[in-house]
PDB file of N, CA and C in Angstrom:
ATOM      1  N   UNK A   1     -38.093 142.943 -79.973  1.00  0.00           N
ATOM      2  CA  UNK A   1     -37.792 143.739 -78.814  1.00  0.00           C
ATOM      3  C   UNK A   1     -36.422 144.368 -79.025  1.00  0.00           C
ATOM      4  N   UNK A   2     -36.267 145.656 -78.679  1.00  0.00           N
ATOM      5  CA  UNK A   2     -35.095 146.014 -78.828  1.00  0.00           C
ATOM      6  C   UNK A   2     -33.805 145.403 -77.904  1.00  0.00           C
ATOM      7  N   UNK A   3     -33.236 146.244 -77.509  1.00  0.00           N
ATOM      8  CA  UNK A   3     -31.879 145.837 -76.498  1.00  0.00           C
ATOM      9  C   UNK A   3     -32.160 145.184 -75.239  1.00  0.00           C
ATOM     10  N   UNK A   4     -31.814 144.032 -74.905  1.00  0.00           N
ATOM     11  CA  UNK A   4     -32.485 143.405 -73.999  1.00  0.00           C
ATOM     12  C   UNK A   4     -31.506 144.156 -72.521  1.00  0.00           C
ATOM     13  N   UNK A   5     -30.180 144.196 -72.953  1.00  0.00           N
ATOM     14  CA  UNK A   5     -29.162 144.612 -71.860  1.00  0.00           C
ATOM     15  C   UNK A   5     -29.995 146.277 -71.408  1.00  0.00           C
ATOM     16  N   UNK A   6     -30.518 146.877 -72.026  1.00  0.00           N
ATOM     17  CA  UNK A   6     -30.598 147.926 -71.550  1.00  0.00           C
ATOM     18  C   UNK A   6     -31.684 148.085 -71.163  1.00  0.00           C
ATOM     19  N   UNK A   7     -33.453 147.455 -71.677  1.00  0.00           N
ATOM     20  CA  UNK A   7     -34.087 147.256 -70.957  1.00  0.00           C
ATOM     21  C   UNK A   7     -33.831 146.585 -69.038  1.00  0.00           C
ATOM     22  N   UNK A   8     -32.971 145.631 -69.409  1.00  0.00           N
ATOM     23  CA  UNK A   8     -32.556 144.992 -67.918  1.00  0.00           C
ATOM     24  C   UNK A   8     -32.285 145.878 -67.078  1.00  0.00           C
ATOM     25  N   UNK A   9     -31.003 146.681 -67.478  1.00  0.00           N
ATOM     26  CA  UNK A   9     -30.896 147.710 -66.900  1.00  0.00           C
ATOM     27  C   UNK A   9     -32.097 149.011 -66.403  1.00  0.00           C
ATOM     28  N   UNK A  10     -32.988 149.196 -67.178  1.00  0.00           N
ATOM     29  CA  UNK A  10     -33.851 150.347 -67.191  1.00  0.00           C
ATOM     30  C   UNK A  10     -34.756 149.675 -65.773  1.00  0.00           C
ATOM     31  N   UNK A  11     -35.315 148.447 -66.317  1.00  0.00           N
ATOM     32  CA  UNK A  11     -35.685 147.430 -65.142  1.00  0.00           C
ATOM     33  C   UNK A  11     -35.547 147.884 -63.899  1.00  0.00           C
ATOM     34  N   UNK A  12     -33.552 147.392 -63.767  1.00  0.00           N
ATOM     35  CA  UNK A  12     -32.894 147.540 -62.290  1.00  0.00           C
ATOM     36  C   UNK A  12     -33.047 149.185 -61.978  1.00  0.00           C
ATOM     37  N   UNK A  13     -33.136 150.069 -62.601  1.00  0.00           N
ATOM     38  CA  UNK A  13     -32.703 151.190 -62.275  1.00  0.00           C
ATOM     39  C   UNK A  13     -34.115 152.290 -61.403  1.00  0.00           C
ATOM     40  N   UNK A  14     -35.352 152.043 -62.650  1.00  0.00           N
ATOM     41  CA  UNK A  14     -36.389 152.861 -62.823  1.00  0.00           C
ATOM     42  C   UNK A  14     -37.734 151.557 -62.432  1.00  0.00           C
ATOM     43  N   UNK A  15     -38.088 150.805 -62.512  1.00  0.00           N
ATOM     44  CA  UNK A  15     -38.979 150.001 -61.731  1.00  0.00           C
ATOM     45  C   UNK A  15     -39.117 149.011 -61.013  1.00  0.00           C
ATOM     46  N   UNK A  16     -38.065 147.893 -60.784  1.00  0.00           N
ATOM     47  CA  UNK A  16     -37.614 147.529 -59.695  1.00  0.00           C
ATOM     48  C   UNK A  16     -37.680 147.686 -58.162  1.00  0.00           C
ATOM     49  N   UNK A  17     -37.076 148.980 -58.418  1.00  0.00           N
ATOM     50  CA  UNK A  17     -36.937 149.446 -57.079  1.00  0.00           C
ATOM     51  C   UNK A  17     -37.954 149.893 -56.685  1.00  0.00           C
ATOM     52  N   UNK A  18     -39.000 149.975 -56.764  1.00  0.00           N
ATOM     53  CA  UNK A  18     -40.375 150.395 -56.782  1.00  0.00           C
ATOM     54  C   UNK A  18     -40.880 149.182 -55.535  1.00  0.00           C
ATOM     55  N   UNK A  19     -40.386 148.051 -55.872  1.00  0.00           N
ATOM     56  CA  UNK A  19     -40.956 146.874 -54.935  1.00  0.00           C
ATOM     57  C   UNK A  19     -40.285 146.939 -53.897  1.00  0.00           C
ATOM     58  N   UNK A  20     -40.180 146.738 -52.900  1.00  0.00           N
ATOM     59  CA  UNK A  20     -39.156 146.433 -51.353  1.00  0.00           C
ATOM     60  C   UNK A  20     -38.845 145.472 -51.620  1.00  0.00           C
ATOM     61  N   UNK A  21     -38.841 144.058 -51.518  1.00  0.00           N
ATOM     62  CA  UNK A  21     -38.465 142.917 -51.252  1.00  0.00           C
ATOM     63  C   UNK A  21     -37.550 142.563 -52.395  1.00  0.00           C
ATOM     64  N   UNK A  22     -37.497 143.032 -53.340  1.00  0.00           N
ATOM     65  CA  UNK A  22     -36.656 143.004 -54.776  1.00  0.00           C
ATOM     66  C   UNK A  22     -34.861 143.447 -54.386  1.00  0.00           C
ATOM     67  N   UNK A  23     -34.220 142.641 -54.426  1.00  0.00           N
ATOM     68  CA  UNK A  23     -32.760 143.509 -54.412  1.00  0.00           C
ATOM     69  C   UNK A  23     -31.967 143.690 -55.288  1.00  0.00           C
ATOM     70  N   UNK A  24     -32.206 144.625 -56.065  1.00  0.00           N
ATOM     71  CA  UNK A  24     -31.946 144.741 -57.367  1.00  0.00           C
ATOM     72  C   UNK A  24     -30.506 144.543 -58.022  1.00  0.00           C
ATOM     73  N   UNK A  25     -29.512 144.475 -56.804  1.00  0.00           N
ATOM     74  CA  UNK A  25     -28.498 144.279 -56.914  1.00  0.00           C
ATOM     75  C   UNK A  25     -28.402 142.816 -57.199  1.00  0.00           C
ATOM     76  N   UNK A  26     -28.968 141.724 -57.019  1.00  0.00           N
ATOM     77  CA  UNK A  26     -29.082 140.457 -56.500  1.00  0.00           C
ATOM     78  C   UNK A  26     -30.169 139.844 -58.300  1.00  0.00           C
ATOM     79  N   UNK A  27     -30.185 140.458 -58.917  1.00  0.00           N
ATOM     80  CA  UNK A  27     -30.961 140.192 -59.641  1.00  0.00           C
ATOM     81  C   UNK A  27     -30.587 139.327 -61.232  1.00  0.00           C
ATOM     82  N   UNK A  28     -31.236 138.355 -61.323  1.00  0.00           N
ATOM     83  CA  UNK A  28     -30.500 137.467 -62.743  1.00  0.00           C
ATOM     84  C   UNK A  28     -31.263 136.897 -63.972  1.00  0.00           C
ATOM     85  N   UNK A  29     -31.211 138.082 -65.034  1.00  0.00           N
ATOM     86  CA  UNK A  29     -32.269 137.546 -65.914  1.00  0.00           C
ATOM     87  C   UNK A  29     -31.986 136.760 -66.503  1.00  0.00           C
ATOM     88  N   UNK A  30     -33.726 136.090 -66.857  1.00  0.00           N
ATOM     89  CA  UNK A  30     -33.348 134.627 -67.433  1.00  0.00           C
ATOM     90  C   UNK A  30     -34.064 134.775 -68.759  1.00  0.00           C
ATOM     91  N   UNK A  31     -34.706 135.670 -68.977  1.00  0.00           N
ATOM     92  CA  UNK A  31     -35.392 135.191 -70.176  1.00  0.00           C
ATOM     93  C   UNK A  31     -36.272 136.514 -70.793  1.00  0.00           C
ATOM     94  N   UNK A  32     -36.606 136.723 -71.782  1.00  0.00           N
ATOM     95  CA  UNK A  32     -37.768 137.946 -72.509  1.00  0.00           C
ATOM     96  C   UNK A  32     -38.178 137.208 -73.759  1.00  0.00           C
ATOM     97  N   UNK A  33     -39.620 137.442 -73.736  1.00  0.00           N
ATOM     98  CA  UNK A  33     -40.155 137.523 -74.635  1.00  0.00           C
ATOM     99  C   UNK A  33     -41.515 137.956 -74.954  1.00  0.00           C
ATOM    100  N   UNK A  34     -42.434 137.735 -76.356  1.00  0.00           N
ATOM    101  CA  UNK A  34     -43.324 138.401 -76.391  1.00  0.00           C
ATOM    102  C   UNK A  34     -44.796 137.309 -76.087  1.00  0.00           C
ATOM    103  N   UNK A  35     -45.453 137.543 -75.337  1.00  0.00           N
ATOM    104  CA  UNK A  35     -46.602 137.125 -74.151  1.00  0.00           C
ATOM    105  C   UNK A  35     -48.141 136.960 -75.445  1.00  0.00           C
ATOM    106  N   UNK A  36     -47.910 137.955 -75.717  1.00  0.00           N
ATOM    107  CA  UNK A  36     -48.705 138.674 -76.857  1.00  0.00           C
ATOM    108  C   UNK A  36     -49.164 139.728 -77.307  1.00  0.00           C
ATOM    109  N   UNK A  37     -50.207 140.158 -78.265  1.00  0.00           N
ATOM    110  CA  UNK A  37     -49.935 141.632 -79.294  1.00  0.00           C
ATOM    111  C   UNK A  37     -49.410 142.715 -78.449  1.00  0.00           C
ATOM    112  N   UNK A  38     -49.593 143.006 -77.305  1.00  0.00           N
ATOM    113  CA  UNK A  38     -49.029 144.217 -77.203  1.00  0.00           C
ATOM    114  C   UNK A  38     -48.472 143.750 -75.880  1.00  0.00           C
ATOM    115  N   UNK A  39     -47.835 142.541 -75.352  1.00  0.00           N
ATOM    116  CA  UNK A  39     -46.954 142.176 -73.747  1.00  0.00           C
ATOM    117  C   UNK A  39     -46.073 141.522 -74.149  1.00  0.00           C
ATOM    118  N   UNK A  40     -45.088 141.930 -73.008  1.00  0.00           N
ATOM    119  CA  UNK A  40     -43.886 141.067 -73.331  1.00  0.00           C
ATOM    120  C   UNK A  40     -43.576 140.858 -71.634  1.00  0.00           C
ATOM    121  N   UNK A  41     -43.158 139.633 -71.774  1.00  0.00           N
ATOM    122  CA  UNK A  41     -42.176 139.118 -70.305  1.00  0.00           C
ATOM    123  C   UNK A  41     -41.464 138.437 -70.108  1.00  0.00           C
ATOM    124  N   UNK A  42     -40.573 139.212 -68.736  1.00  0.00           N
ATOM    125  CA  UNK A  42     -39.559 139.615 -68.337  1.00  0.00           C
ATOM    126  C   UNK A  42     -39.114 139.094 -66.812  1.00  0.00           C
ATOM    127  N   UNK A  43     -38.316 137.620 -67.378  1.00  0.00           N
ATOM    128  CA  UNK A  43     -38.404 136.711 -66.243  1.00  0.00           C
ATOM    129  C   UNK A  43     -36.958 136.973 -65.720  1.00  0.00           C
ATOM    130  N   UNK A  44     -36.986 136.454 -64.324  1.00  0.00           N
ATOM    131  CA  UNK A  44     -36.187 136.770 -63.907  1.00  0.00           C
ATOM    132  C   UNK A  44     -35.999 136.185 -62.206  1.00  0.00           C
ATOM    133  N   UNK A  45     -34.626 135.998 -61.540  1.00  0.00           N
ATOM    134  CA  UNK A  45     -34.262 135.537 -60.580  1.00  0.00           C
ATOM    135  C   UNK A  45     -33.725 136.634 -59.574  1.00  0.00           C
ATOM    136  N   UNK A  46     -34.527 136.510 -58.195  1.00  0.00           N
ATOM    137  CA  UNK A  46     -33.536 137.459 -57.166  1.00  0.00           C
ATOM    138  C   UNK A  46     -33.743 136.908 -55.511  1.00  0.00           C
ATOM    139  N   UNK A  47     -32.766 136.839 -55.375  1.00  0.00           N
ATOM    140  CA  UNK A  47     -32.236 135.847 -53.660  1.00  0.00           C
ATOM    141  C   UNK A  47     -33.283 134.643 -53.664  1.00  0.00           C
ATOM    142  N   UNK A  48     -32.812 133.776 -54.715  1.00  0.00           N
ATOM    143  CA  UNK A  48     -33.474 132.530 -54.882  1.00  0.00           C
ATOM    144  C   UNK A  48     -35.223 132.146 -55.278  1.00  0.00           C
ATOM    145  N   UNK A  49     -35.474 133.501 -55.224  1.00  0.00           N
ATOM    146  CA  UNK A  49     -37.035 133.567 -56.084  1.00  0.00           C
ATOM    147  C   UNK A  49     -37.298 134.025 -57.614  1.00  0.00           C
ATOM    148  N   UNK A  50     -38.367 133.244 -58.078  1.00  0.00           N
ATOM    149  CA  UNK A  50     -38.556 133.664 -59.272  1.00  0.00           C
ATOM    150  C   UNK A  50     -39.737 134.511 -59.626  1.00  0.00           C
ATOM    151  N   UNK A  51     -39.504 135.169 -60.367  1.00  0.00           N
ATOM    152  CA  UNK A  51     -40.354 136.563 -60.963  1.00  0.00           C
ATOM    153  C   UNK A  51     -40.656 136.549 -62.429  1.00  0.00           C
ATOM    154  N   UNK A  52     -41.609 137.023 -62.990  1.00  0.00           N
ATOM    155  CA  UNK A  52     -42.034 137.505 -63.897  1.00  0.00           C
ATOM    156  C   UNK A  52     -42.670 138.915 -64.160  1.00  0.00           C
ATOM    157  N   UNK A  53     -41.663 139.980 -64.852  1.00  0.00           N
ATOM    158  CA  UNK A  53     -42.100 140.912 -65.076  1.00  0.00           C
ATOM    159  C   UNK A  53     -42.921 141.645 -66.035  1.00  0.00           C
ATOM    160  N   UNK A  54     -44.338 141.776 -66.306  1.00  0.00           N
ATOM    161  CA  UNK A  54     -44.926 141.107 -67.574  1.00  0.00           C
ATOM    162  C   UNK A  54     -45.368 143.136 -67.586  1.00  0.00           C
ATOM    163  N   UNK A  55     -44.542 143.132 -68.861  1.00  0.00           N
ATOM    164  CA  UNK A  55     -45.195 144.953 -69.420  1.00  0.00           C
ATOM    165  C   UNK A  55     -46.543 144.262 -70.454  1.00  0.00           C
ATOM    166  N   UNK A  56     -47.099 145.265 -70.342  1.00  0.00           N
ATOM    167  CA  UNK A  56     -48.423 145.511 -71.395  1.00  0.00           C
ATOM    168  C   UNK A  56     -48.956 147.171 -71.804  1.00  0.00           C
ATOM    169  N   UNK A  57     -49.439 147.539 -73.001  1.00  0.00           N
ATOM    170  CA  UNK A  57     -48.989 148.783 -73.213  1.00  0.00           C
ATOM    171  C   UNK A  57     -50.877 148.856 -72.768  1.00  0.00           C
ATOM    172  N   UNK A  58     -51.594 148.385 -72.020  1.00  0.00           N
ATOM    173  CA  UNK A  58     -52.494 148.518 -71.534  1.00  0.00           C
ATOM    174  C   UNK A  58     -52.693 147.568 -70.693  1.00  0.00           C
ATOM    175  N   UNK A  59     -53.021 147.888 -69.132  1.00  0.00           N
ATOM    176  CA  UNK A  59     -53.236 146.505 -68.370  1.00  0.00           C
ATOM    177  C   UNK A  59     -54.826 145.984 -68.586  1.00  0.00           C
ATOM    178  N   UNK A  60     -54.235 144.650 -68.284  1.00  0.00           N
ATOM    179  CA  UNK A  60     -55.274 143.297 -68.722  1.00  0.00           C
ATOM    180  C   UNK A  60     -54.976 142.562 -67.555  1.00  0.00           C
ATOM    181  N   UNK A  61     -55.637 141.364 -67.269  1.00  0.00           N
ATOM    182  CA  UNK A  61     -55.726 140.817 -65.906  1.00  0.00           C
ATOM    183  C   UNK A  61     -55.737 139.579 -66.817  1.00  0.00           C
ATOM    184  N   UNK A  62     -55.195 139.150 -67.965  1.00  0.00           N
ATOM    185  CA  UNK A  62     -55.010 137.378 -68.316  1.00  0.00           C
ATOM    186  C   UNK A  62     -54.251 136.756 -68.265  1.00  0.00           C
ATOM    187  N   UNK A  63     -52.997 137.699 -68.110  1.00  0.00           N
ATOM    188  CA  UNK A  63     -51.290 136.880 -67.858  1.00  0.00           C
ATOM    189  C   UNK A  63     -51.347 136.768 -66.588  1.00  0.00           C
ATOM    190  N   UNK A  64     -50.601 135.246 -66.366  1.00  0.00           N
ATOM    191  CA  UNK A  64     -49.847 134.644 -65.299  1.00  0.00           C
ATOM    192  C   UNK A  64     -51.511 134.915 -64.338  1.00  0.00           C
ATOM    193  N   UNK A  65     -52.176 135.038 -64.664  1.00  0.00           N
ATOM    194  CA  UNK A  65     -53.492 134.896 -63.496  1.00  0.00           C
ATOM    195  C   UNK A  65     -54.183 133.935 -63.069  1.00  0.00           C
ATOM    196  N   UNK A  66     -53.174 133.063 -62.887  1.00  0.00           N
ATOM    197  CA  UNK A  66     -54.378 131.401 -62.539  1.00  0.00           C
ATOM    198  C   UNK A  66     -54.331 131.218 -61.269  1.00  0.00           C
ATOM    199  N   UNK A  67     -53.762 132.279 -60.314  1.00  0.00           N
ATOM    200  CA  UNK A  67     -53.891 131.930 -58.759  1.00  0.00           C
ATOM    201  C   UNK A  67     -53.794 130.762 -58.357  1.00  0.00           C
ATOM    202  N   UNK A  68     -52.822 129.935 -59.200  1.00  0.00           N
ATOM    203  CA  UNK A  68     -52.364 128.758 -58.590  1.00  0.00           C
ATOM    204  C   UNK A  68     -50.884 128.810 -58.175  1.00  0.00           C
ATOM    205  N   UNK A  69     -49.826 129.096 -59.474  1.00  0.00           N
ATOM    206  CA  UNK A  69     -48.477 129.343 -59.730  1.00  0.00           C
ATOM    207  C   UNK A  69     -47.980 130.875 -59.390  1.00  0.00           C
ATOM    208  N   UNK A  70     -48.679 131.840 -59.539  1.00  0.00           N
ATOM    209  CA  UNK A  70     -48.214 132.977 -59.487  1.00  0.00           C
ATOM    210  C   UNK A  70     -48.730 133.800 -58.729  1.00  0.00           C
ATOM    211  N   UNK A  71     -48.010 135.073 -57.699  1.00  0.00           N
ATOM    212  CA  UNK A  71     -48.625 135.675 -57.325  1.00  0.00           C
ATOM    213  C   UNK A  71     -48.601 137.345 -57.530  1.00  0.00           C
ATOM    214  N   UNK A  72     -49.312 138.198 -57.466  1.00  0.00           N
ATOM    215  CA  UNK A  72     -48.920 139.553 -58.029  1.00  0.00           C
ATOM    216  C   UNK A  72     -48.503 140.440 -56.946  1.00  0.00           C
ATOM    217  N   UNK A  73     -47.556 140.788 -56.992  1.00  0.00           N
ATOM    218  CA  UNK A  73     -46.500 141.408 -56.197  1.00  0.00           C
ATOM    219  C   UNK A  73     -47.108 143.196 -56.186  1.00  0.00           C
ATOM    220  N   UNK A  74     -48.061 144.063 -55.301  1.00  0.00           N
ATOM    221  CA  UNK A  74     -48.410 145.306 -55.583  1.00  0.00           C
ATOM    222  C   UNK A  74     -47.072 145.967 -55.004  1.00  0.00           C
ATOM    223  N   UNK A  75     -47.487 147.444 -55.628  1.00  0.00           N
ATOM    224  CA  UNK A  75     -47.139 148.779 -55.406  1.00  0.00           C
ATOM    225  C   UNK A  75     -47.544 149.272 -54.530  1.00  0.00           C
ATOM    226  N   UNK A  76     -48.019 149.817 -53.294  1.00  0.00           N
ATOM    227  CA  UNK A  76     -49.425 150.947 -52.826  1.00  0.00           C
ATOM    228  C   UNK A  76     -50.296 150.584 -53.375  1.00  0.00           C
ATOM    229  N   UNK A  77     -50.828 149.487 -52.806  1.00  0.00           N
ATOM    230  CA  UNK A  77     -52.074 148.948 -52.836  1.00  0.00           C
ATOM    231  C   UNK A  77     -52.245 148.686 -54.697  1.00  0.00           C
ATOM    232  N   UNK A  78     -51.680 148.755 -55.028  1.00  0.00           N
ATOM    233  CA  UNK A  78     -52.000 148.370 -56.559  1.00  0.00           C
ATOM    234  C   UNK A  78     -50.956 147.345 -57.190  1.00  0.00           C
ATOM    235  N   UNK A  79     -51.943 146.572 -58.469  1.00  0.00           N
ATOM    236  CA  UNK A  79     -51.235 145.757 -59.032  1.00  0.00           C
ATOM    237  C   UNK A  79     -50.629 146.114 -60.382  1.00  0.00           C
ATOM    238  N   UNK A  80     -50.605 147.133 -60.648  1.00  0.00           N
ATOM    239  CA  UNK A  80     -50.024 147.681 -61.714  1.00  0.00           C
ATOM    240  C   UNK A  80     -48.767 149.109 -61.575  1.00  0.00           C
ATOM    241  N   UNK A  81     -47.855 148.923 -61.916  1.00  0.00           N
ATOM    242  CA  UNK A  81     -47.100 150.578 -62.319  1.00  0.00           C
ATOM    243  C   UNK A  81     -47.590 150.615 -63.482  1.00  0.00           C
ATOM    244  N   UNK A  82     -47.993 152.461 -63.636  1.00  0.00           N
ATOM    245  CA  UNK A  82     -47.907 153.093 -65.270  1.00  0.00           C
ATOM    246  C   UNK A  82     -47.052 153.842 -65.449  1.00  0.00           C
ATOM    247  N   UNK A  83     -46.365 154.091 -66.541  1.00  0.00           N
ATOM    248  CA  UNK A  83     -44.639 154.630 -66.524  1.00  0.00           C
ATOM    249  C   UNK A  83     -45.051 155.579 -67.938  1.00  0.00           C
ATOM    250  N   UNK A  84     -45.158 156.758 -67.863  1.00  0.00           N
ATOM    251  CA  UNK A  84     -45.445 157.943 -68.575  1.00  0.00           C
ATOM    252  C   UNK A  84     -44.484 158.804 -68.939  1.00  0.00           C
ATOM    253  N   UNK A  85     -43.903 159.082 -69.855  1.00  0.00           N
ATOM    254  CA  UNK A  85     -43.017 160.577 -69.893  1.00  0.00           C
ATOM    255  C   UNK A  85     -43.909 161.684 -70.184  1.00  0.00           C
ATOM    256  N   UNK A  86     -44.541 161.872 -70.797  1.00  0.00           N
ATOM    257  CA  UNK A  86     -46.119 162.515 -70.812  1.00  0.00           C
ATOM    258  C   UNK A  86     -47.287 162.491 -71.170  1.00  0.00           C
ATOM    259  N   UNK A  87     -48.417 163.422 -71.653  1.00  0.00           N
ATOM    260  CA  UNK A  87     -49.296 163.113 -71.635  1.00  0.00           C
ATOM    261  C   UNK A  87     -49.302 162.331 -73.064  1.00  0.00           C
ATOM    262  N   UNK A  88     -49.049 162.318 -73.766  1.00  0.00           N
ATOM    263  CA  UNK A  88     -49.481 161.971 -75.561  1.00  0.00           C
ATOM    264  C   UNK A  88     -49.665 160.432 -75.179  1.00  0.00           C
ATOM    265  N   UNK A  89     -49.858 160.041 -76.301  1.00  0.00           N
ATOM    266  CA  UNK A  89     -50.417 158.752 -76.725  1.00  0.00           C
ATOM    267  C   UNK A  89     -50.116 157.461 -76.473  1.00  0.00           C
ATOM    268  N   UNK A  90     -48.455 158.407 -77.022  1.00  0.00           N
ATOM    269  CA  UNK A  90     -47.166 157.558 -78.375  1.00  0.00           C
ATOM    270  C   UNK A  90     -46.739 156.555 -76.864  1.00  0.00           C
ATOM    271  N   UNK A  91     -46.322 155.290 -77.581  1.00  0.00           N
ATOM    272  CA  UNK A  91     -46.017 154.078 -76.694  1.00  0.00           C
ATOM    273  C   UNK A  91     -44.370 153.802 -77.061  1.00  0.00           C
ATOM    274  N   UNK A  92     -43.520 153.808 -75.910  1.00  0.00           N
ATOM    275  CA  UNK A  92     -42.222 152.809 -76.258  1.00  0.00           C
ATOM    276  C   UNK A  92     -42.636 151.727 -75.390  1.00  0.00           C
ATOM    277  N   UNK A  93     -42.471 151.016 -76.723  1.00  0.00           N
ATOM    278  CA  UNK A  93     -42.775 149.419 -76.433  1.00  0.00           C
ATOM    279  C   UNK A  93     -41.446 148.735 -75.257  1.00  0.00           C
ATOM    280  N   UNK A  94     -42.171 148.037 -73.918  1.00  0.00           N
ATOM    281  CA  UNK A  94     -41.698 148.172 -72.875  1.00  0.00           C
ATOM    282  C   UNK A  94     -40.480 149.068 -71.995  1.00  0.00           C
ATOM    283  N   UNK A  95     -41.126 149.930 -72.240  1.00  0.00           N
ATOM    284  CA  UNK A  95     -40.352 151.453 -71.556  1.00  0.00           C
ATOM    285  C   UNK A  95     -41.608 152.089 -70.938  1.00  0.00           C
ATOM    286  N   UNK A  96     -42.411 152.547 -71.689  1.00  0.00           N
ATOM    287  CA  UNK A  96     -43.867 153.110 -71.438  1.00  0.00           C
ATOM    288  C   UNK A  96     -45.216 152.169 -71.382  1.00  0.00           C
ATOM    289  N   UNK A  97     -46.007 152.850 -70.595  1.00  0.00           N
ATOM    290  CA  UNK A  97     -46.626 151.511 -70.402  1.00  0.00           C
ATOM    291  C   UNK A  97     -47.481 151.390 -69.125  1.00  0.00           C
ATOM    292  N   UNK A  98     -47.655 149.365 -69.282  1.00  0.00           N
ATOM    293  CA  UNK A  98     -48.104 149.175 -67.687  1.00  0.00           C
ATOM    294  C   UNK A  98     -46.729 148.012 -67.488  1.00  0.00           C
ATOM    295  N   UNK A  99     -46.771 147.813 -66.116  1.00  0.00           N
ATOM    296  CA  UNK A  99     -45.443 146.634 -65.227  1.00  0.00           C
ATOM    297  C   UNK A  99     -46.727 145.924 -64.213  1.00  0.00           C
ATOM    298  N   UNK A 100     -46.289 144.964 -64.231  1.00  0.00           N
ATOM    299  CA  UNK A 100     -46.941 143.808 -63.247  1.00  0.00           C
ATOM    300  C   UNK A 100     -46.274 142.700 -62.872  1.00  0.00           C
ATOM    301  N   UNK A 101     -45.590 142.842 -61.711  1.00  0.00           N
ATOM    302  CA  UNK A 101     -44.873 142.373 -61.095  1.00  0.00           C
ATOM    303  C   UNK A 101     -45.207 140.670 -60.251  1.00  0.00           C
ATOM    304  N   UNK A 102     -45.121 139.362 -61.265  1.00  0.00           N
ATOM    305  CA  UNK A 102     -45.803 138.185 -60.852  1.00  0.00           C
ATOM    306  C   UNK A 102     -44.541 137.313 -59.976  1.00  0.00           C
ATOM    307  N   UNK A 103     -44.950 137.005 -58.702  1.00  0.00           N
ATOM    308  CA  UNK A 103     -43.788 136.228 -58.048  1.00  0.00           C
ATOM    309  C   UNK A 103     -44.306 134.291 -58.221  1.00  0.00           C
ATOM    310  N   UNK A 104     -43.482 133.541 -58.197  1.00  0.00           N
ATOM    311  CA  UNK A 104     -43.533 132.155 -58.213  1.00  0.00           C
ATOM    312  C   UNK A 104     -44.162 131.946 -57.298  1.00  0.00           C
ATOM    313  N   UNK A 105     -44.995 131.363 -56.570  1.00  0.00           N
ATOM    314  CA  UNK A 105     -45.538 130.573 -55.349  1.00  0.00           C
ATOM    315  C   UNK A 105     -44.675 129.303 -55.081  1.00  0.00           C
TER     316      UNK A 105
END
């Protein structure tokens, strides 16, 4: 994974704030890594709750889905952001993509 400080940042800046209940100011990462072949996640602390921010460069419904421990935090009625600069193909690996926003129970 590249720069973790600036992903964090990209995080706080550009999808984050996307959620309401998130205060992005308030926010304390704890951890990144890779989930598998193409996810990585992106844990993290804000006003005493824990989160997992899990990118995938295609969404899948197998991470953090055991509806016991975790719950998925939507957008407008959805459980996924897709984050595009345009139409082509080409993937930056967690920049572009899908976000799925899993809260602790």
């Amino acid at each position: 994974m590249s720069d973790n400080k600036f992903l964090e940042q990209f995080y706080e800046r550009v999808i984050l704030p996307r959620y309401n209940d998130i205060d992005v100011t308030k926010v304390i990462w704890v951890d990144h890594g890779k989930v598998g072949l193409d996810a990585w996640a992106h844990h993290f602390r804000s006003n005493g709750k824990e989160y997992v921010l899990l990118y995938e460069d295609f969404p899948g419904d197998e991470y953090f889905n055991d509806e016991l421990s975790h719950e998925v935090i939507k957008v407008d009625g959805k459980s996924s952001i897709e984050l595009r600069f345009s139409d082509d193909a080409k993937q930056v690996p967690n920049v572009t993509g899908w976000f799925t926003l899993f809260q602790e129970k």
